[in-house]
PDB file of N, CA and C in Angstrom:
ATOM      1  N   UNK A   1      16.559 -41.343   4.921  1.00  0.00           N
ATOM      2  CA  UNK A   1      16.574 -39.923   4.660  1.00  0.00           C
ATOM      3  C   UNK A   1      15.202 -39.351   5.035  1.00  0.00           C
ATOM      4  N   UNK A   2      15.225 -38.380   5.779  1.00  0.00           N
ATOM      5  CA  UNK A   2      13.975 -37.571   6.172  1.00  0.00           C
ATOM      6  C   UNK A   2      13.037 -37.147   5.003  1.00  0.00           C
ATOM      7  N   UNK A   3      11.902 -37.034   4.938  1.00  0.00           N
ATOM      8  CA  UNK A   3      11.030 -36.373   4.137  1.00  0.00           C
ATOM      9  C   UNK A   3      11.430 -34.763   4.084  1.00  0.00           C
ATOM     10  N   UNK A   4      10.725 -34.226   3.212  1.00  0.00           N
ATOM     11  CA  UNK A   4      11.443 -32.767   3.105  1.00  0.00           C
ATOM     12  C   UNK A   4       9.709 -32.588   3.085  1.00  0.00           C
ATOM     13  N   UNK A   5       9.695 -31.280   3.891  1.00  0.00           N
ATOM     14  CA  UNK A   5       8.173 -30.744   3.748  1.00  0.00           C
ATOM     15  C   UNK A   5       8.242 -29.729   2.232  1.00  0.00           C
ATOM     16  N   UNK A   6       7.052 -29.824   1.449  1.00  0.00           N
ATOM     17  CA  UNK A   6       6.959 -29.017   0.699  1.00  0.00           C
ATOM     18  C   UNK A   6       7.326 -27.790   0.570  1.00  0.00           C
ATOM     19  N   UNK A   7       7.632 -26.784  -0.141  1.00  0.00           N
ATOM     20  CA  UNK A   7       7.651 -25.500  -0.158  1.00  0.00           C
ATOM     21  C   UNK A   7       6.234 -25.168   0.439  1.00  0.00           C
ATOM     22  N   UNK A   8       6.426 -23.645   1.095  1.00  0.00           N
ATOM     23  CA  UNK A   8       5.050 -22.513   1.130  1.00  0.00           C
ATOM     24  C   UNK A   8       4.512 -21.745  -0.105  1.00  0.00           C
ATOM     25  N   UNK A   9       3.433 -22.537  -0.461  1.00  0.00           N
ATOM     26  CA  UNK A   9       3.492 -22.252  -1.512  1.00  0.00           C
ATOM     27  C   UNK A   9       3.046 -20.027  -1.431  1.00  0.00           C
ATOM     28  N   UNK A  10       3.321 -19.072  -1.751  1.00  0.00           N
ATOM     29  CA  UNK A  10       3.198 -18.284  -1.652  1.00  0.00           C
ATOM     30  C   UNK A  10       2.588 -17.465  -2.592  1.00  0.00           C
ATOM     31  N   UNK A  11       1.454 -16.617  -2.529  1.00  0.00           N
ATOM     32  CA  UNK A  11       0.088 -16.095  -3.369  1.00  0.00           C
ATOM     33  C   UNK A  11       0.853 -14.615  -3.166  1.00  0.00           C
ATOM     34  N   UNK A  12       1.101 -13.648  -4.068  1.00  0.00           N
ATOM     35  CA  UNK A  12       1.279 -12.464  -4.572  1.00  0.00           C
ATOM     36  C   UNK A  12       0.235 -11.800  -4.506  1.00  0.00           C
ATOM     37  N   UNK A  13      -0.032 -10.547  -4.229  1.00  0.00           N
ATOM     38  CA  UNK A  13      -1.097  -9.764  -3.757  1.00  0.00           C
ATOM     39  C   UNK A  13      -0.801  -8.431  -3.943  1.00  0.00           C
ATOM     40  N   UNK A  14      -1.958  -7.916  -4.624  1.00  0.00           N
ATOM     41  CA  UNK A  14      -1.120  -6.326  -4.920  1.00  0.00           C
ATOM     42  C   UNK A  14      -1.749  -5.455  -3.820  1.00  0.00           C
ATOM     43  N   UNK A  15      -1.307  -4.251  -3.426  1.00  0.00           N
ATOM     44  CA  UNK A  15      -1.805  -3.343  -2.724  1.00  0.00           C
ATOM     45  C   UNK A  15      -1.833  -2.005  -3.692  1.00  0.00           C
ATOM     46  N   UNK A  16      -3.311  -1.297  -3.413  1.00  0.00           N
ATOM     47  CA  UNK A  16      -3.477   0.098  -4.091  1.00  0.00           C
ATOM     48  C   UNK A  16      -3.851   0.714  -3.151  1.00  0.00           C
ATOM     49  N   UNK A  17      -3.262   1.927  -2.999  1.00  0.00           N
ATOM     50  CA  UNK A  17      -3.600   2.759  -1.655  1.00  0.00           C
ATOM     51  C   UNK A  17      -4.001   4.279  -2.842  1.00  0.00           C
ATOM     52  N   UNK A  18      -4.843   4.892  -2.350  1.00  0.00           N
ATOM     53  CA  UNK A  18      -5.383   6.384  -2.540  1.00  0.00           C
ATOM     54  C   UNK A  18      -5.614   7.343  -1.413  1.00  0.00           C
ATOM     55  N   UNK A  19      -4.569   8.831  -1.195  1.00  0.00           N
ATOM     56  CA  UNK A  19      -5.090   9.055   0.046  1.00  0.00           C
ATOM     57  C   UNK A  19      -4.663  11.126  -0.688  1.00  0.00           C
ATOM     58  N   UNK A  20      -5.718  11.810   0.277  1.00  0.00           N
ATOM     59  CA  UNK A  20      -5.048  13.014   0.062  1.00  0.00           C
ATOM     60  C   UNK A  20      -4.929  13.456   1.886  1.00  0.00           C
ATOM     61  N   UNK A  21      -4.110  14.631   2.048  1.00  0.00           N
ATOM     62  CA  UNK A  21      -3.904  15.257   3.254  1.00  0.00           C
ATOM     63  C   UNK A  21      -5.559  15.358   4.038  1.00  0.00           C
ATOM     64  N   UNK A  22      -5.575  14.868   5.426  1.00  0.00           N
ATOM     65  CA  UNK A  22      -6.050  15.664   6.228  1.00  0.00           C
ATOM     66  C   UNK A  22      -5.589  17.098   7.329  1.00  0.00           C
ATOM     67  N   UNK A  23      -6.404  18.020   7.774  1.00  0.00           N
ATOM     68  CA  UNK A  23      -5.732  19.481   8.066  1.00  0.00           C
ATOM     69  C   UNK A  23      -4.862  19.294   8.854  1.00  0.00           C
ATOM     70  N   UNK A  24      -4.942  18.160  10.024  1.00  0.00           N
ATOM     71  CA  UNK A  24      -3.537  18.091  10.625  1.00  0.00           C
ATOM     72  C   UNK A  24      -2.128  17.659  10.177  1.00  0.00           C
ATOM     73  N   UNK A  25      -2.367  16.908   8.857  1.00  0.00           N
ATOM     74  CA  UNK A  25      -1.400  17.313   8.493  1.00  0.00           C
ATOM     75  C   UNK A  25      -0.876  18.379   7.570  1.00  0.00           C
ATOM     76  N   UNK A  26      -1.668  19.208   6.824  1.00  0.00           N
ATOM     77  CA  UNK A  26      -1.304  20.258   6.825  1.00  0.00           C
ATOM     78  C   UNK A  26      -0.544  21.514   8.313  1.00  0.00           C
ATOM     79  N   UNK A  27      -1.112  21.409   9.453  1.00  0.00           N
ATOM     80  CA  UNK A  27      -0.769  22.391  10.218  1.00  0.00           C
ATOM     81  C   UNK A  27       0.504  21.592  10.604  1.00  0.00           C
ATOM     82  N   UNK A  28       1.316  20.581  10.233  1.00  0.00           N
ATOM     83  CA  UNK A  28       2.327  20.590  10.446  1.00  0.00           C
ATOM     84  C   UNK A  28       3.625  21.394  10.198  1.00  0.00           C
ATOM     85  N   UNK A  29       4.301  21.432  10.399  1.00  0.00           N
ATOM     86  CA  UNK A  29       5.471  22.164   9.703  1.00  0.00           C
ATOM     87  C   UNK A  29       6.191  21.446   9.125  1.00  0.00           C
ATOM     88  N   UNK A  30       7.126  21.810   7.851  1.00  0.00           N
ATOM     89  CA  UNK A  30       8.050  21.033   6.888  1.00  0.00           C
ATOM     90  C   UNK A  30       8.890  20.201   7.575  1.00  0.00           C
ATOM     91  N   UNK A  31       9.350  20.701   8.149  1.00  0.00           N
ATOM     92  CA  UNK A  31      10.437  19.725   9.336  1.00  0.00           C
ATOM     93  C   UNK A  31       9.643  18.707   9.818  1.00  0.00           C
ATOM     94  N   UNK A  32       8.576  19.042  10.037  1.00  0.00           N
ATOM     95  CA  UNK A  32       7.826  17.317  10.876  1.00  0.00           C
ATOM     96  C   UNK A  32       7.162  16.554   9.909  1.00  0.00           C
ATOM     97  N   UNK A  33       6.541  17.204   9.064  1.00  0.00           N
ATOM     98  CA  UNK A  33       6.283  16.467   7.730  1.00  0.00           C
ATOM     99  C   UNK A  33       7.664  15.562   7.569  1.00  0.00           C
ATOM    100  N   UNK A  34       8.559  16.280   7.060  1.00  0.00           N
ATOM    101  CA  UNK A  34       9.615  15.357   6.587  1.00  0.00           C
ATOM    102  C   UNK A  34      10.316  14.502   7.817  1.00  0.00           C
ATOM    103  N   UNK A  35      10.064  14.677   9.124  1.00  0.00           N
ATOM    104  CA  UNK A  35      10.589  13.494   9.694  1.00  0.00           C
ATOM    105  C   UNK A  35       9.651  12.413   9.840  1.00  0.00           C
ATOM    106  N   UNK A  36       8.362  12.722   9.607  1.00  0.00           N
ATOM    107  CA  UNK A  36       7.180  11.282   9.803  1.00  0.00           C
ATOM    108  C   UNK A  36       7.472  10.533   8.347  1.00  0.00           C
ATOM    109  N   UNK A  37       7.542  11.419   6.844  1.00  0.00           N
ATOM    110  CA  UNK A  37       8.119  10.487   5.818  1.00  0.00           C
ATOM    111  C   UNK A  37       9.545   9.808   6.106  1.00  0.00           C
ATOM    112  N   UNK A  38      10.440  10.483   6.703  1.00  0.00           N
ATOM    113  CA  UNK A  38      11.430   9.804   6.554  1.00  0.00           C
ATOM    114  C   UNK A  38      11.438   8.655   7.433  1.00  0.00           C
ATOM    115  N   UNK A  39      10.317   8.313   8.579  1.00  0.00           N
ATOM    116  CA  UNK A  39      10.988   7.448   9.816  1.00  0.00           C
ATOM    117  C   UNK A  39      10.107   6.223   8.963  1.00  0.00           C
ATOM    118  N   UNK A  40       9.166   6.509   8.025  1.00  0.00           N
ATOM    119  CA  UNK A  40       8.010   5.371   7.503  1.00  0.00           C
ATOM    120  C   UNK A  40       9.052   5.439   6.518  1.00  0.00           C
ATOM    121  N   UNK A  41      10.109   6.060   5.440  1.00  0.00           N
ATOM    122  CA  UNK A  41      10.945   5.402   4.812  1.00  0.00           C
ATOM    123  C   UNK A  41      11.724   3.951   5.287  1.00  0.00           C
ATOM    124  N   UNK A  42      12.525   5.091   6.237  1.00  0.00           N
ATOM    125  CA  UNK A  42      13.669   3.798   7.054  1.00  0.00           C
ATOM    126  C   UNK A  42      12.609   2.669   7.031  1.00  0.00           C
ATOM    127  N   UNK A  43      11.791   2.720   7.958  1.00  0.00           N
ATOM    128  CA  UNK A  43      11.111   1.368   7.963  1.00  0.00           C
ATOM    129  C   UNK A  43      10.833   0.426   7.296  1.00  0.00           C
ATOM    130  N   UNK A  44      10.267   0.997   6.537  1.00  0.00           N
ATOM    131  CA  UNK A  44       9.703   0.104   4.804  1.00  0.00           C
ATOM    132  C   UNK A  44      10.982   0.055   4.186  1.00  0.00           C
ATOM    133  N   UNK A  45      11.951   0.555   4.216  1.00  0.00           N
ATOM    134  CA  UNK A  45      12.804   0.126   3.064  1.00  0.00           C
ATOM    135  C   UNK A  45      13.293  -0.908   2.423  1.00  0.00           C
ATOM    136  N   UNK A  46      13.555  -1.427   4.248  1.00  0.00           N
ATOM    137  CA  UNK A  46      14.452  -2.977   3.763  1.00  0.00           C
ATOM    138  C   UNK A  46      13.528  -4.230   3.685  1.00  0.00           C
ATOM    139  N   UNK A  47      12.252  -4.044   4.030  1.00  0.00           N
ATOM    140  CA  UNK A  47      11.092  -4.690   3.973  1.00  0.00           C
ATOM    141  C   UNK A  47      10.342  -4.727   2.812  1.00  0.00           C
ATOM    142  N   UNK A  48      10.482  -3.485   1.862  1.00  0.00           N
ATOM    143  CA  UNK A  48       9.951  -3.472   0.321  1.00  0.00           C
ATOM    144  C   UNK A  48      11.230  -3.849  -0.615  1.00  0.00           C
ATOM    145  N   UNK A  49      12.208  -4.030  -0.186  1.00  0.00           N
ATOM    146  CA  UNK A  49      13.058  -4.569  -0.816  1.00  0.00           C
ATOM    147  C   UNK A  49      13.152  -5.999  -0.852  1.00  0.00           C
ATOM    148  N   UNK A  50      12.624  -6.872  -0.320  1.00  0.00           N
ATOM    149  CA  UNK A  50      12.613  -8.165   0.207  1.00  0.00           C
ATOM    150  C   UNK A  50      11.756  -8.672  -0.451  1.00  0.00           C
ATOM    151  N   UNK A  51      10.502  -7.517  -0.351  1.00  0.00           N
ATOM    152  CA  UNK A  51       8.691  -8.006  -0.102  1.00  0.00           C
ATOM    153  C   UNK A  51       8.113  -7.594  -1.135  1.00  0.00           C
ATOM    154  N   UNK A  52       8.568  -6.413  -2.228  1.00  0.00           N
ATOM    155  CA  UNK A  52       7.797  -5.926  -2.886  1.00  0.00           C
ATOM    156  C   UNK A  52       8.054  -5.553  -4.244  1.00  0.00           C
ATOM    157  N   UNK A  53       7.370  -4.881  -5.134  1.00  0.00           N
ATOM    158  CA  UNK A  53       7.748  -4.408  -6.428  1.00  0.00           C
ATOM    159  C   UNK A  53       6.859  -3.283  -6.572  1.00  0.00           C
ATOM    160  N   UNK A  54       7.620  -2.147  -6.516  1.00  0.00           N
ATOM    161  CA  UNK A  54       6.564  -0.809  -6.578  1.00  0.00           C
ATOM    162  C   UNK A  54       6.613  -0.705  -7.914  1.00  0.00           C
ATOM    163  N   UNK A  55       5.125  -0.845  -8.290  1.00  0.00           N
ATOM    164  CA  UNK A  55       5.063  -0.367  -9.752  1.00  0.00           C
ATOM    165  C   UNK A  55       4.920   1.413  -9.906  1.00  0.00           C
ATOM    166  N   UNK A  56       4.370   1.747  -8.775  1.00  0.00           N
ATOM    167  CA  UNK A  56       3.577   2.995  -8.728  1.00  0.00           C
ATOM    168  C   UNK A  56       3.703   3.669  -7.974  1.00  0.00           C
ATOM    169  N   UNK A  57       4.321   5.018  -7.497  1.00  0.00           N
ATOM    170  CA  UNK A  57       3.776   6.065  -6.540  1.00  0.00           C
ATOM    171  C   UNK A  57       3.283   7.105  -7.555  1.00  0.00           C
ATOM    172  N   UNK A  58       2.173   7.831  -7.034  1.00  0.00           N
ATOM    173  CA  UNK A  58       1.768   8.980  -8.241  1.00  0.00           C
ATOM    174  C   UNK A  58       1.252  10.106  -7.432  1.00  0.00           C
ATOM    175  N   UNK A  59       0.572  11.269  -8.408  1.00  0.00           N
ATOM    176  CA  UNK A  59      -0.270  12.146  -7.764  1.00  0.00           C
ATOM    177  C   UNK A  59      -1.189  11.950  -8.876  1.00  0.00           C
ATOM    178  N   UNK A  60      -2.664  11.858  -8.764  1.00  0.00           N
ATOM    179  CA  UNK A  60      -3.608  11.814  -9.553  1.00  0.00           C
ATOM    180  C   UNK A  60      -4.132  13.109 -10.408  1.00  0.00           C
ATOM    181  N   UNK A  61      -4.084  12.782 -11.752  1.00  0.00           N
ATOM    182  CA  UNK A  61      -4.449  13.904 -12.311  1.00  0.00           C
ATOM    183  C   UNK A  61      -5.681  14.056 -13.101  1.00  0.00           C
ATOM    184  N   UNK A  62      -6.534  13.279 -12.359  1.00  0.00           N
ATOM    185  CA  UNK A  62      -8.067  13.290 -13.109  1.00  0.00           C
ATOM    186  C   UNK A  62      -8.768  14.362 -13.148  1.00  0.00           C
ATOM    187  N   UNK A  63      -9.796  14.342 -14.201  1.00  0.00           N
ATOM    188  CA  UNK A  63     -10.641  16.059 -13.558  1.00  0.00           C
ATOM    189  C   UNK A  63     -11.389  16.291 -12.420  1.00  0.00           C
ATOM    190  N   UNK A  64     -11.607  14.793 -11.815  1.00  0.00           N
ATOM    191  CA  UNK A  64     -12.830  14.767 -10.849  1.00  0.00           C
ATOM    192  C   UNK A  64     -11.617  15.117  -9.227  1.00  0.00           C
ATOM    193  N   UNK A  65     -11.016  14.864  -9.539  1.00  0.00           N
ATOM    194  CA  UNK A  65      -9.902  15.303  -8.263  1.00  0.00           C
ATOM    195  C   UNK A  65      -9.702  16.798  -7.316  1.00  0.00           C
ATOM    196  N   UNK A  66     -10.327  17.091  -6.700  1.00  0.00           N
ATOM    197  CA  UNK A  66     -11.021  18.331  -6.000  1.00  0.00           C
ATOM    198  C   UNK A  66      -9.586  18.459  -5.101  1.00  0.00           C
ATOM    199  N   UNK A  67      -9.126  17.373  -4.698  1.00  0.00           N
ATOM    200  CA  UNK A  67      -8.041  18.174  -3.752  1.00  0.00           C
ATOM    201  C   UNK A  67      -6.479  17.219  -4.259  1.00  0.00           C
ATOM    202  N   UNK A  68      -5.192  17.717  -3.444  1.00  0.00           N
ATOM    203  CA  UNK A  68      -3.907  16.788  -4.323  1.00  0.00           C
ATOM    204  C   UNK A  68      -4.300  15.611  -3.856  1.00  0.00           C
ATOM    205  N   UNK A  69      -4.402  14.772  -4.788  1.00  0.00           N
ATOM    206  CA  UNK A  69      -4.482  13.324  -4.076  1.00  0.00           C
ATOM    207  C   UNK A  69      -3.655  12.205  -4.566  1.00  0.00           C
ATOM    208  N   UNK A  70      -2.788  11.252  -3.764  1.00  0.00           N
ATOM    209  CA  UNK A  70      -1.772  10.747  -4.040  1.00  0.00           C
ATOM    210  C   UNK A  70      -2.213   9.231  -4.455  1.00  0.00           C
ATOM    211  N   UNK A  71      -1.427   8.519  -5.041  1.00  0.00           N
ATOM    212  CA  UNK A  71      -1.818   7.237  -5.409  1.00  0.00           C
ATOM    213  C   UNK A  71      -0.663   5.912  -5.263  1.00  0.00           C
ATOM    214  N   UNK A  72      -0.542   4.951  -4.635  1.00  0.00           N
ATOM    215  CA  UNK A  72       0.547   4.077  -4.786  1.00  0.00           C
ATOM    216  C   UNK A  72      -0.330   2.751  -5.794  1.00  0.00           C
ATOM    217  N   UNK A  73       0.841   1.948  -5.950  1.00  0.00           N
ATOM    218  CA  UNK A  73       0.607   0.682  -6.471  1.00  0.00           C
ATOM    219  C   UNK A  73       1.694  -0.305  -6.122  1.00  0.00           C
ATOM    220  N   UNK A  74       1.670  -1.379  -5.142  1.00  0.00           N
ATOM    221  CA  UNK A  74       2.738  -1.935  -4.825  1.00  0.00           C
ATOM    222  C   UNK A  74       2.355  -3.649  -5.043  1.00  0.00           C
ATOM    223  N   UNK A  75       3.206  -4.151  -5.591  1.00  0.00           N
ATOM    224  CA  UNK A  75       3.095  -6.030  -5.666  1.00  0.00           C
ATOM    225  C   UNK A  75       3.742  -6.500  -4.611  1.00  0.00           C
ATOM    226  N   UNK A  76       2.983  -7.203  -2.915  1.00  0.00           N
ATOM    227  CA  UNK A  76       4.010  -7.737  -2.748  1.00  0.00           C
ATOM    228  C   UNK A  76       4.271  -9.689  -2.783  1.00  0.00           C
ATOM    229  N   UNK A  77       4.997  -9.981  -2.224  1.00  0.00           N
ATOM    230  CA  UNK A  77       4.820 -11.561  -2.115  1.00  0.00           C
ATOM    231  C   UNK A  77       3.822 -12.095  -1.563  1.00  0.00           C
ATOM    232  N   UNK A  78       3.279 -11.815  -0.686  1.00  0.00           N
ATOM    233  CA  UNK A  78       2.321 -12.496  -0.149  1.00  0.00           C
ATOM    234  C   UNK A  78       1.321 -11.551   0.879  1.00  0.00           C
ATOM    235  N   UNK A  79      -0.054 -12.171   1.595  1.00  0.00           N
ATOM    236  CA  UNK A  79      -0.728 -10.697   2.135  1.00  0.00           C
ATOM    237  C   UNK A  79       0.229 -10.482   3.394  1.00  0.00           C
ATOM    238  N   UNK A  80       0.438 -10.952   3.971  1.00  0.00           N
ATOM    239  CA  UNK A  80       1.255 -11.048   4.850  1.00  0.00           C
ATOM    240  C   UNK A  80       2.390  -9.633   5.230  1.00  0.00           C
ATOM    241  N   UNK A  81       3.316  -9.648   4.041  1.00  0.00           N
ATOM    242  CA  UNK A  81       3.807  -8.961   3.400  1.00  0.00           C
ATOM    243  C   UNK A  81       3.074  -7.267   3.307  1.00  0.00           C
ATOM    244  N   UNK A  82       2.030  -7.605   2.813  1.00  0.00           N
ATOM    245  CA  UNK A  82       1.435  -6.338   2.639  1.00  0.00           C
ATOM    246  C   UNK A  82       1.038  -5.431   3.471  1.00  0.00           C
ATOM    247  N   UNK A  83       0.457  -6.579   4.614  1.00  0.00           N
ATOM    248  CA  UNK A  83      -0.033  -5.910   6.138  1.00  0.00           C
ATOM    249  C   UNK A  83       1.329  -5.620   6.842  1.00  0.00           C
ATOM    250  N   UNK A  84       2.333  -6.053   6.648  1.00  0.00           N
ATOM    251  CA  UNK A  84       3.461  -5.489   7.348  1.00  0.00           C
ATOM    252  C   UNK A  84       3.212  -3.898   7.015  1.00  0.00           C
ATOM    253  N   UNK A  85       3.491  -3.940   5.764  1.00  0.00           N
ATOM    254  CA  UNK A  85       3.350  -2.519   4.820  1.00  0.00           C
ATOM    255  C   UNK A  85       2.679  -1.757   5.796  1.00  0.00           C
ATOM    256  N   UNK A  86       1.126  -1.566   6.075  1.00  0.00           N
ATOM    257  CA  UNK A  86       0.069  -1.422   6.621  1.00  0.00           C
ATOM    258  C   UNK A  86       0.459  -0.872   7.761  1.00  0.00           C
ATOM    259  N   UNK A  87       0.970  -1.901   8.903  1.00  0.00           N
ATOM    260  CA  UNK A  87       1.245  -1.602   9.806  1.00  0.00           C
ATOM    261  C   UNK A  87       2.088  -0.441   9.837  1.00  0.00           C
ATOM    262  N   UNK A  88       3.350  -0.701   9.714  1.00  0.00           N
ATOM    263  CA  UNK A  88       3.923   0.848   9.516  1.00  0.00           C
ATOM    264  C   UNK A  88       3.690   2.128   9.291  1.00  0.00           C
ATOM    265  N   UNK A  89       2.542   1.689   8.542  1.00  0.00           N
ATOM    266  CA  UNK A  89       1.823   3.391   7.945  1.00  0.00           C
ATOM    267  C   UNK A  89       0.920   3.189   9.430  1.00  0.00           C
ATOM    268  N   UNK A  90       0.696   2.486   9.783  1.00  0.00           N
ATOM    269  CA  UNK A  90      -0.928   2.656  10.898  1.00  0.00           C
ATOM    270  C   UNK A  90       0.280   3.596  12.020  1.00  0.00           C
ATOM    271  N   UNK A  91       1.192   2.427  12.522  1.00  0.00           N
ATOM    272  CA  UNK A  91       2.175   2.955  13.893  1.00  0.00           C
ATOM    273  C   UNK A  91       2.878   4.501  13.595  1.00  0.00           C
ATOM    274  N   UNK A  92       2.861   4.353  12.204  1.00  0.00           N
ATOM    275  CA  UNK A  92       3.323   6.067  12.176  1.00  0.00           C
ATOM    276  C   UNK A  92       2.571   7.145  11.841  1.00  0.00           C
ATOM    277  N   UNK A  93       1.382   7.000  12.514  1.00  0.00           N
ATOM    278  CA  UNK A  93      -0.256   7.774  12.519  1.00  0.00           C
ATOM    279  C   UNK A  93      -0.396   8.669  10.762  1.00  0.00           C
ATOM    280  N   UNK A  94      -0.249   7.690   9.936  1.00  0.00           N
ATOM    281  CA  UNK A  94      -0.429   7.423   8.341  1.00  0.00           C
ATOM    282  C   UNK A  94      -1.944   7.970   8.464  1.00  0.00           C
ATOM    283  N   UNK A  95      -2.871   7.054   9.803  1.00  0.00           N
ATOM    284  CA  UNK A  95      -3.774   7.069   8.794  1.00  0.00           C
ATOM    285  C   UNK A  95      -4.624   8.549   9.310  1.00  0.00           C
ATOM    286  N   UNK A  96      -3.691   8.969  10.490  1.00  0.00           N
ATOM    287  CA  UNK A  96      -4.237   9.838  11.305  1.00  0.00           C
ATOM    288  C   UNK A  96      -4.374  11.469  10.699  1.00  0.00           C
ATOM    289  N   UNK A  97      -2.935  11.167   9.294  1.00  0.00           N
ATOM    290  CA  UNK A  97      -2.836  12.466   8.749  1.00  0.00           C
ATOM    291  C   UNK A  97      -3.519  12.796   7.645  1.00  0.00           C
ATOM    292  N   UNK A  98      -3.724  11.433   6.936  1.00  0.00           N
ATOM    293  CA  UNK A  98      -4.286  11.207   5.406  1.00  0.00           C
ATOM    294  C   UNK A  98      -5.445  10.813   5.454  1.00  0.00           C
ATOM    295  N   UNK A  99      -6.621  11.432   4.513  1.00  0.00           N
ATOM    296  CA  UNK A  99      -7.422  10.229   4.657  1.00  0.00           C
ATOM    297  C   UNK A  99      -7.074   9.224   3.232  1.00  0.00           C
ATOM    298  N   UNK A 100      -7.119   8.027   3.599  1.00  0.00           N
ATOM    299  CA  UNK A 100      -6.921   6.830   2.820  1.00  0.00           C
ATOM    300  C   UNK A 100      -8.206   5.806   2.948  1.00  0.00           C
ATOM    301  N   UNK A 101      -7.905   5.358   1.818  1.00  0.00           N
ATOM    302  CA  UNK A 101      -8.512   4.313   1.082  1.00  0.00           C
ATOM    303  C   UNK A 101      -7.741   2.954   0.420  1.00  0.00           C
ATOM    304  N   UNK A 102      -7.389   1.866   0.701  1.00  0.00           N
ATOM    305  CA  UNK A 102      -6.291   1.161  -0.258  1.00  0.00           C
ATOM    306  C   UNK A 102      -7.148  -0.542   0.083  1.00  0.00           C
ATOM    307  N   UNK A 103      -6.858  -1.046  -0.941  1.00  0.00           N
ATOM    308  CA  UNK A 103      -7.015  -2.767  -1.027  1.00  0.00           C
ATOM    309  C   UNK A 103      -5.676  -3.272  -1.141  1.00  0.00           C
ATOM    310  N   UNK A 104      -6.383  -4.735  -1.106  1.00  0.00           N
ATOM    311  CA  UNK A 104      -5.251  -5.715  -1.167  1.00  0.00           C
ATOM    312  C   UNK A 104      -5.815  -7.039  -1.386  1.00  0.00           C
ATOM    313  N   UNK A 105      -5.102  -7.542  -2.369  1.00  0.00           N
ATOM    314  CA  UNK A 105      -6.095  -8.619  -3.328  1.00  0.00           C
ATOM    315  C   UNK A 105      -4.545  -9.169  -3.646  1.00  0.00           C
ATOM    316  N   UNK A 106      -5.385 -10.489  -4.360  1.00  0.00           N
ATOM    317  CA  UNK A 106      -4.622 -11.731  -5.078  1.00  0.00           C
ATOM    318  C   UNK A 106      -4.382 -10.767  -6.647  1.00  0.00           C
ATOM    319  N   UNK A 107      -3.763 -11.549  -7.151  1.00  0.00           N
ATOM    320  CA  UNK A 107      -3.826 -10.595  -8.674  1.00  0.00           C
ATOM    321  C   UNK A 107      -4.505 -11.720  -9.670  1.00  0.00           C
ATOM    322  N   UNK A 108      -5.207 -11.215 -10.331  1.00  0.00           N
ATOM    323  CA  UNK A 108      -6.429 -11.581 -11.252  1.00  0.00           C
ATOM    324  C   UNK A 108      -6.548 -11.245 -12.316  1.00  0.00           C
ATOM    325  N   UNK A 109      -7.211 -11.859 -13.121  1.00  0.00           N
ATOM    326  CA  UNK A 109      -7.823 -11.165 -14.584  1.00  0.00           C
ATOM    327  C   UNK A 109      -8.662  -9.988 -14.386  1.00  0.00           C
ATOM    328  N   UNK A 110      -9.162  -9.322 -15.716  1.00  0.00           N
ATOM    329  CA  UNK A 110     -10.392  -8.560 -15.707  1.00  0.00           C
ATOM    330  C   UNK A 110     -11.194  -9.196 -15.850  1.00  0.00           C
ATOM    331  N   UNK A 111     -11.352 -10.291 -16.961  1.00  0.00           N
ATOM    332  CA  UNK A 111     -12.353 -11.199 -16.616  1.00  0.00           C
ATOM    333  C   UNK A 111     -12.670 -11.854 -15.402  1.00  0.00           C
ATOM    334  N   UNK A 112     -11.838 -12.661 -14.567  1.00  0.00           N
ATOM    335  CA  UNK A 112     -12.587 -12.995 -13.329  1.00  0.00           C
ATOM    336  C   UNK A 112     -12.955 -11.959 -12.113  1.00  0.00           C
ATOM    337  N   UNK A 113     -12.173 -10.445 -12.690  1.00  0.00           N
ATOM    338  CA  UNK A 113     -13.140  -9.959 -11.967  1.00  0.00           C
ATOM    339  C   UNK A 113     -14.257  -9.568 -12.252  1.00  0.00           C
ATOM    340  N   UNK A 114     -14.544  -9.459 -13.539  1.00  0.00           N
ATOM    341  CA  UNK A 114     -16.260  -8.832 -13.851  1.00  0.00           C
ATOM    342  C   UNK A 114     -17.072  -9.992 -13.564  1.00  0.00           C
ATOM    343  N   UNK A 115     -16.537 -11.182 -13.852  1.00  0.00           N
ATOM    344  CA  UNK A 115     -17.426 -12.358 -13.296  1.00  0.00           C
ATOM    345  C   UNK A 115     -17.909 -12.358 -11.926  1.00  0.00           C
ATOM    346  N   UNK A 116     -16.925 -11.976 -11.123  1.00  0.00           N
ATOM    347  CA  UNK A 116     -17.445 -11.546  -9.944  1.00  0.00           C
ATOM    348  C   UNK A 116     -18.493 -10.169  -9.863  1.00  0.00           C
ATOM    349  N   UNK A 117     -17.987  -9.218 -10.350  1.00  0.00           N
ATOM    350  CA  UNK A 117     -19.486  -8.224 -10.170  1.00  0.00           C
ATOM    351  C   UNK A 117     -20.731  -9.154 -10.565  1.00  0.00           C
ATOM    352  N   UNK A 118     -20.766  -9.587 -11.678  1.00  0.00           N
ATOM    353  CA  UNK A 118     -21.771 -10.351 -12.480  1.00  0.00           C
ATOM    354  C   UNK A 118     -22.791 -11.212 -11.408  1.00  0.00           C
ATOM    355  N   UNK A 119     -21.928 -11.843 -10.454  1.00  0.00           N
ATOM    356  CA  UNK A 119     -22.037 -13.058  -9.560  1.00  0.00           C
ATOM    357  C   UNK A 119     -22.515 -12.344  -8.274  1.00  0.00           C
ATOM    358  N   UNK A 120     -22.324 -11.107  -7.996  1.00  0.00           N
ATOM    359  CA  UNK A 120     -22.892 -10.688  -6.966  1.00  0.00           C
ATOM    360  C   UNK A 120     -24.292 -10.975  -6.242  1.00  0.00           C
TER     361      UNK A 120
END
């Protein structure tokens, strides 16, 4: 009987994205707004269904928040996974309309992460 190779073992990784409008996408019109969300829907759909666990889409309501600014939080299986995510938003000029900000990390304690500031 053949050996069986191990499983992959696979590392979970969350993604946090923060982004508000840049003016071009404001000078869009509603109609094109809503076809650039809808074509980055289709895309991601069946791929965050597979890949992911949205804990989070939001709009931020802090005081320090000067303009609307939006917020996700997504778990997916692996980074892999996540940069798919990524990509989609890049090919559907995501980043061209918004400005954004987002990570993508292993998931961790608070403690090992302050150990890390600490360790800097």
């Amino acid at each position: 009987m053949p050996a069986r190779c191990p499983p992959v073992a696979s590392t979970p990784v969350t993604f946090a994205g923060v982004w508000h409008a840049k003016p071009e996408w404001l000078t869009l019109s509603k109609a094109e707004r809503l076809g650039i969300l809808s074509g980055i829907t289709a895309r991601n759909t069946a791929h965050l269904a597979r890949h992911a666990k949205i804990i989070s889409f939001g709009l931020d309501q802090t005081s320090h928040a000067e303009q609307t600014t939006f917020f996700a939080v997504i778990d997916f299986t692996n980074r892999d996974a996540a940069q798919a995510y990524v990509e989609v938003l890049t090919s559907s000029r995501w980043f061209d309309l918004f400005d954004c900000a987002y990570a993508i990390g292993p998931h961790s304690t608070g403690f090992e992460v302050m150990t890390r500031h600490v360790a800097l």
